[in-house]
C-alpha atoms as a PDB file:
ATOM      1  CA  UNK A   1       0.000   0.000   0.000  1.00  0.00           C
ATOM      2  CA  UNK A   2       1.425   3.275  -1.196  1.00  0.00           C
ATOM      3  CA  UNK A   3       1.843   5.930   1.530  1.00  0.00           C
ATOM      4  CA  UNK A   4      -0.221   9.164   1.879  1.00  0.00           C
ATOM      5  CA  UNK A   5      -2.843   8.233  -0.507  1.00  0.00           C
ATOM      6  CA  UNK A   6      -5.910  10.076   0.256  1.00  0.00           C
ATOM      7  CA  UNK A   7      -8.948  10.573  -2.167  1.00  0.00           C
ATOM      8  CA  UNK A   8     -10.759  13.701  -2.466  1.00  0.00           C
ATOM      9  CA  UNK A   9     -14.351  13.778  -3.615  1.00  0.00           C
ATOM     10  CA  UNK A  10     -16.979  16.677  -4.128  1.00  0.00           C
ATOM     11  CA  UNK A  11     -20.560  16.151  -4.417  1.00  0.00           C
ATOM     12  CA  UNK A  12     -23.062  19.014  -3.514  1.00  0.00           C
ATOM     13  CA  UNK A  13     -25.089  17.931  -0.798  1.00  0.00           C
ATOM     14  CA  UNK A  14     -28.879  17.997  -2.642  1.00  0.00           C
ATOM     15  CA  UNK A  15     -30.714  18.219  -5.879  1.00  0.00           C
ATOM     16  CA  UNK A  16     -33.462  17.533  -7.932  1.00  0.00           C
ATOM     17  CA  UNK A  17     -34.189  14.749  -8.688  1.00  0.00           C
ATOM     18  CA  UNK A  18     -33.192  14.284 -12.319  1.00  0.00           C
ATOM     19  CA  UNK A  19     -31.167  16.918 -12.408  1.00  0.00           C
ATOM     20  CA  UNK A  20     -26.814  16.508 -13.468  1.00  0.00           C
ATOM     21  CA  UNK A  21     -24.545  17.006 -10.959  1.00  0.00           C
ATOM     22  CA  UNK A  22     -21.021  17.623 -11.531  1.00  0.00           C
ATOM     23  CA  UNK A  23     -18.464  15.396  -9.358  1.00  0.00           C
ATOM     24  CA  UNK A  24     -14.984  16.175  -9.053  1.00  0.00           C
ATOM     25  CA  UNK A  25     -12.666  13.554  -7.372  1.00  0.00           C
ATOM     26  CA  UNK A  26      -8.652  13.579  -6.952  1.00  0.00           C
ATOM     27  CA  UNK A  27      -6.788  10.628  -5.447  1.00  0.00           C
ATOM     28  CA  UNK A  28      -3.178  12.005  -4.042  1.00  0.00           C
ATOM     29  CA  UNK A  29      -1.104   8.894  -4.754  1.00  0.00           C
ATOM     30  CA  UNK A  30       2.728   9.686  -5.470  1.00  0.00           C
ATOM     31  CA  UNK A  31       2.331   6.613  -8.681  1.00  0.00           C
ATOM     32  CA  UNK A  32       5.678   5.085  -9.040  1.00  0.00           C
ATOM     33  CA  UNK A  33       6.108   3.396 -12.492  1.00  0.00           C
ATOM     34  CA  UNK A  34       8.799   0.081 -11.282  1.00  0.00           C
ATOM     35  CA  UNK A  35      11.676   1.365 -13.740  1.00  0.00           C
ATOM     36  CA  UNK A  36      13.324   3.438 -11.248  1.00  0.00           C
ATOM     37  CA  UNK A  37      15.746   1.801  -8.314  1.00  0.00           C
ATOM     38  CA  UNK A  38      16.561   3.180  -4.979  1.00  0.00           C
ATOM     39  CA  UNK A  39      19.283   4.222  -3.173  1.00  0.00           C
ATOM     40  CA  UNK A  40      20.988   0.702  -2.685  1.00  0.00           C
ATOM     41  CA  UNK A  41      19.892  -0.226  -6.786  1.00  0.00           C
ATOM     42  CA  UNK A  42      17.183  -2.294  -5.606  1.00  0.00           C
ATOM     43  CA  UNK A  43      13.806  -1.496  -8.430  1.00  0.00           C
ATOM     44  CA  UNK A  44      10.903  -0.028  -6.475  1.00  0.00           C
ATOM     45  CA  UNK A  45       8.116  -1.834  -7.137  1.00  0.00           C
ATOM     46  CA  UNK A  46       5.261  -0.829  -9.979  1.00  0.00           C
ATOM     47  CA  UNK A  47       2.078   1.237  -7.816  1.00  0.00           C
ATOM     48  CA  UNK A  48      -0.122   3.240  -9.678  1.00  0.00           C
ATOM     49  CA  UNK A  49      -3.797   3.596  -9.821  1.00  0.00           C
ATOM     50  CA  UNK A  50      -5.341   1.208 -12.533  1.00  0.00           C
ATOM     51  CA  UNK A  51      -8.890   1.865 -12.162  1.00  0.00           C
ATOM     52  CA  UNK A  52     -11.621   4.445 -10.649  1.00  0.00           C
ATOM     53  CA  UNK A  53     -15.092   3.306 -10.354  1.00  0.00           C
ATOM     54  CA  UNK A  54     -18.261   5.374  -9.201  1.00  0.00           C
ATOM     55  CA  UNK A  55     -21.750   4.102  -8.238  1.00  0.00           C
ATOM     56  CA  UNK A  56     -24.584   5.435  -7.445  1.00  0.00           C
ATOM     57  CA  UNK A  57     -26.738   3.177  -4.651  1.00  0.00           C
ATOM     58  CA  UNK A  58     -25.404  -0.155  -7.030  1.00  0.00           C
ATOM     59  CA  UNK A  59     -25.375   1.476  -9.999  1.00  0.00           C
ATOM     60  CA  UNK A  60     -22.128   2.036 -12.469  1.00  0.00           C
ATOM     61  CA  UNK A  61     -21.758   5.426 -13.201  1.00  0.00           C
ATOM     62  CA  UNK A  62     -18.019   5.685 -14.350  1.00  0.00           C
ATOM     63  CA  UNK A  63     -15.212   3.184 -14.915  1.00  0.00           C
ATOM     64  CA  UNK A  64     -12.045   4.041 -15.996  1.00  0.00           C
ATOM     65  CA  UNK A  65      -9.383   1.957 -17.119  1.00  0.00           C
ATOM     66  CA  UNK A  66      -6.052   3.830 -16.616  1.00  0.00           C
ATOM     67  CA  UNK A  67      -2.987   3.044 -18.307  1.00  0.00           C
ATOM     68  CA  UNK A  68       1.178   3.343 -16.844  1.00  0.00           C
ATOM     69  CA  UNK A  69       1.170   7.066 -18.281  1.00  0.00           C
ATOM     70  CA  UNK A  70      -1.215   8.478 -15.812  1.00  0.00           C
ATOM     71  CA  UNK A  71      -0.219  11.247 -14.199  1.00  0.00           C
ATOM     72  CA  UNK A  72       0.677  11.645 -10.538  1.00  0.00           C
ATOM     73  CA  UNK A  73      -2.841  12.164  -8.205  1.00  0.00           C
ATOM     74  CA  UNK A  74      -5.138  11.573 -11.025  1.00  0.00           C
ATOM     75  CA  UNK A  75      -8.535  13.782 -11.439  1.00  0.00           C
ATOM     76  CA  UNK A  76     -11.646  13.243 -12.829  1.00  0.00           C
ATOM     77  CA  UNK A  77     -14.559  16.088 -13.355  1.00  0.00           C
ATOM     78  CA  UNK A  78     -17.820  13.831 -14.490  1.00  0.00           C
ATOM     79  CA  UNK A  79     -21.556  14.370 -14.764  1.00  0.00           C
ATOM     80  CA  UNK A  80     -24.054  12.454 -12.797  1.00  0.00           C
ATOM     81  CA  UNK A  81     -27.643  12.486 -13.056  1.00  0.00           C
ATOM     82  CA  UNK A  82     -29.567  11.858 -10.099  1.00  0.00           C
ATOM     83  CA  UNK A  83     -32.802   9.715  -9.793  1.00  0.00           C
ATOM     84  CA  UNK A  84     -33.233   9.672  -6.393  1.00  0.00           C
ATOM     85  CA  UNK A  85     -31.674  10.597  -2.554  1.00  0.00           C
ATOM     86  CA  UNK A  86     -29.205   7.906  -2.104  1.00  0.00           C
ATOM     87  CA  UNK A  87     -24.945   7.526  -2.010  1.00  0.00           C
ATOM     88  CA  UNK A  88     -22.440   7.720  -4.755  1.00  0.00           C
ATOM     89  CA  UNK A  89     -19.429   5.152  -4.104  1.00  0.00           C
ATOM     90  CA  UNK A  90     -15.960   6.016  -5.377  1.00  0.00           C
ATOM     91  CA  UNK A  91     -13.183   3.394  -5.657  1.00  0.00           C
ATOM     92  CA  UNK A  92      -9.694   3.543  -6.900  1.00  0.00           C
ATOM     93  CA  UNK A  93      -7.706   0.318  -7.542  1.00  0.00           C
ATOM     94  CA  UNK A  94      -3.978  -0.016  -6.995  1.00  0.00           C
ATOM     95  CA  UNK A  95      -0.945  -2.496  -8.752  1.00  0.00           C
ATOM     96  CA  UNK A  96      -0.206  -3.049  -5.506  1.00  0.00           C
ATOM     97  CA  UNK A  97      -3.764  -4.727  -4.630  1.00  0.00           C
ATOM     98  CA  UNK A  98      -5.101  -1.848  -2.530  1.00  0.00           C
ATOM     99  CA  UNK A  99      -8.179  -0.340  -2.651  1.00  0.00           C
ATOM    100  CA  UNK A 100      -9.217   3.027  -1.876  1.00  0.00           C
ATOM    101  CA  UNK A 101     -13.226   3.881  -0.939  1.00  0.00           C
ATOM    102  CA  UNK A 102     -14.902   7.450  -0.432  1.00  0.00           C
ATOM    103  CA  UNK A 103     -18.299   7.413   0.068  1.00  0.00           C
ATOM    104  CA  UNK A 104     -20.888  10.705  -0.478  1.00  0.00           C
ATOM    105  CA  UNK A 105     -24.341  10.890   0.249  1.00  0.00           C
ATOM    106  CA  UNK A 106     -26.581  13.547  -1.817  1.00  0.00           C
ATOM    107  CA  UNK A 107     -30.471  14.129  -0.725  1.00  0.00           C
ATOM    108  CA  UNK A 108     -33.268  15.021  -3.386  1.00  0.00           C
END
């Protein structure tokens, strides 16, 4: 598990229902690639997000695939359209095998 990884979301609290939301979420993960070495020549292992998924209560509303060239801390800015009061669930997948949630509720 990478160190200092939090994950940012926004989500206004209520809306309409129907209505499109925009959700902005950032991830600060420092993404190491696995072709540089450390200090004593060692490699440091591959760890960079792969995959960010949203739902909305057990619904798919985004998921991204993300390839090696991602950037450092990855954002995404996304519409959401909202059928109901209920939460969205944000998940970002790791090489390493770890998973990072942030849950938001929104009322209508």
């Amino acid at each position: 598990m990478a160190s200092g990884v939090k994950p940012r979301v926004k989500v206004p609290k209520s809306a309409s229902a129907g209505e499109a939301i925009v959700i902005k979420t950032l991830i600060s993960h420092p993404m190491e690639s696995g072709q540089r070495k450390d200090s004593s020549g060692n490699p440091i292992p591959r760890s960079i997000i792969n995959r960010f998924t949203c739902e909305f209560n057990g619904q798919s509303v985004i998921d991204v695939t993300m390839e090696p060239a991602i950037s450092t801390n990855p954002y995404f800015e996304f519409e959401a359209t909202v059928p109901e009061a209920g939460e969205f669930v944000f998940t970002w997948y790791d090489d390493d095998g770890s998973v990072y949630n942030d849950n938001k509720a929104i009322t209508v």
